[in-house]
Protein backbone atom coordinates (compact mmCIF):
# COMPACT_ATOMS: atom_id res chain seq x y z
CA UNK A 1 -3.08 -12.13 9.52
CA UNK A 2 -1.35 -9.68 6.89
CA UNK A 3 -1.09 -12.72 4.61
CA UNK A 4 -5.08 -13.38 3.64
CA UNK A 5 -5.31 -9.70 3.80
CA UNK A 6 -6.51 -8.45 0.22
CA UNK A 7 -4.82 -5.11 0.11
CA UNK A 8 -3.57 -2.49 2.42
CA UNK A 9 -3.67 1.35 2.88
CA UNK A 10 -1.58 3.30 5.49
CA UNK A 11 -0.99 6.71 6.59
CA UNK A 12 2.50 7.06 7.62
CA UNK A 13 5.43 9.76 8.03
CA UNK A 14 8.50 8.00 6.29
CA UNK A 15 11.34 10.10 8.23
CA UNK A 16 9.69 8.13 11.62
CA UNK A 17 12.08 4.64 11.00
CA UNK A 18 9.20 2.72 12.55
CA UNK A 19 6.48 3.48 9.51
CA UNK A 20 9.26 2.72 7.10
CA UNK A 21 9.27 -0.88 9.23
CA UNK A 22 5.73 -1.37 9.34
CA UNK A 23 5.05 -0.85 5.88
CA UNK A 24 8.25 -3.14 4.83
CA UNK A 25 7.08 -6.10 6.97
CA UNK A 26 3.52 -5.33 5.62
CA UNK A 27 5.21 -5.69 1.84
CA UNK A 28 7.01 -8.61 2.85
CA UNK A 29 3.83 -10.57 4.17
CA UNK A 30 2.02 -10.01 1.00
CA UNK A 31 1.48 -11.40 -2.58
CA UNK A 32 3.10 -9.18 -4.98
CA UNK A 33 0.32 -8.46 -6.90
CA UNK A 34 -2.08 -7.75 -3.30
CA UNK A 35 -2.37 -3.22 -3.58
CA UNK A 36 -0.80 -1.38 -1.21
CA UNK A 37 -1.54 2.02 -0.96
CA UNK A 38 0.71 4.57 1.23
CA UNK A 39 -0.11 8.08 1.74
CA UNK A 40 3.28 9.99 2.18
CA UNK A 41 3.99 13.05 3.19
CA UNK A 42 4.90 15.65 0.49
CA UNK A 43 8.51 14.81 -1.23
CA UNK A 44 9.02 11.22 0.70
CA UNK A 45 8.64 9.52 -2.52
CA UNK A 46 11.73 10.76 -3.54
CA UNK A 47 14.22 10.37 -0.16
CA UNK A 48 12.29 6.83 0.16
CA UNK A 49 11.71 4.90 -3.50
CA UNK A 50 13.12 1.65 -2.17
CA UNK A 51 10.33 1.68 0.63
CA UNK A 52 7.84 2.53 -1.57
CA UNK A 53 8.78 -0.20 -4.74
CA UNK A 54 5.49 -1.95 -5.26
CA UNK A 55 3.47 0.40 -3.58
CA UNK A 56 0.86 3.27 -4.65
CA UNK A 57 1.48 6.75 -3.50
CA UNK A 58 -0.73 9.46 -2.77
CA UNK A 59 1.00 12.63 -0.96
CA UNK A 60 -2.36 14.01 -0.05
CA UNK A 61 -5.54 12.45 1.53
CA UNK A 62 -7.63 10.16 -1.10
CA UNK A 63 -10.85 11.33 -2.58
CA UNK A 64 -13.99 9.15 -3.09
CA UNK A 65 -13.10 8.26 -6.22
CA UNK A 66 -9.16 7.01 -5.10
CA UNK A 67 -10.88 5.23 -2.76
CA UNK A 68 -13.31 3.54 -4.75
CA UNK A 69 -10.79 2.89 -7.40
CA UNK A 70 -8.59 0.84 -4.05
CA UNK A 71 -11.49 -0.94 -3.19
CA UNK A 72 -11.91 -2.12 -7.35
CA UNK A 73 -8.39 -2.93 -7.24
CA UNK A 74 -8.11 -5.15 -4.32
CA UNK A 75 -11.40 -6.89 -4.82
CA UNK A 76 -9.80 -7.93 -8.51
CA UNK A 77 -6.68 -9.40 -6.50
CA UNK A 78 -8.99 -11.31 -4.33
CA UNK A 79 -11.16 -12.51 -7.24
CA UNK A 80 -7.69 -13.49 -9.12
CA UNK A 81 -6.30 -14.95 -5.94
CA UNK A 82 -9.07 -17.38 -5.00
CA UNK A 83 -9.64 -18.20 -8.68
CA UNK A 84 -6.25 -20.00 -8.68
C-alpha cells in the first residue's frame, strides 16, 4: 500500500534496528521524489546518514507550520505524480 502512498512521516528511535528497517523498506517502496519525513532523536542524524539519505529530519516534534509545509510538499508530489 506504501507505493500509492503520497508521502510519509514517522517517529522512530534509530538505535532500535527495527525503525531503521521500517523506514528503509518504507524508502524502498517509494518514488524518489514522494517526502519522507523522520523525526529522530537528538544526534541520530549523524551515527545514521545512510538511513536517513532522501529523507527530512526533524530532531524535535513538528510545529504547525512543519506540518503544514509536509502536507504542501506531498500534495505537490501527488499533483506531479498523477500529472504524468
Amino acid at each position: 500500500m506504501s507505493e500509492s502512498a503520497p508521502g510519509g512521516s514517522f517517529q522512530l528511535d534509530l538505535d532500535r534496528p527495527q525503525h531503521r528497517v521500517i523506514l528503509k523498506r518504507y524508502q524502498e517502496s517509494l518514488d524518489v521524489d514522494v517526502p519522507v519525513v523522520a523525526v529522530v532523536q537528538p544526534g541520530q542524524e549523524e551515527r545514521y546518514p545512510e538511513v536517513l539519505r532522501n529523507v527530512q529530519v526533524w530532531s524535535e516534534a513538528p510545529t504547525i507550520a512543519e506540518l503544514d509545509g509536509l502536507a504542501a510538499l506531498v500534495e505537490s508530489a501527488d499533483e506531479l505524480r498523477h500529472a504524468g
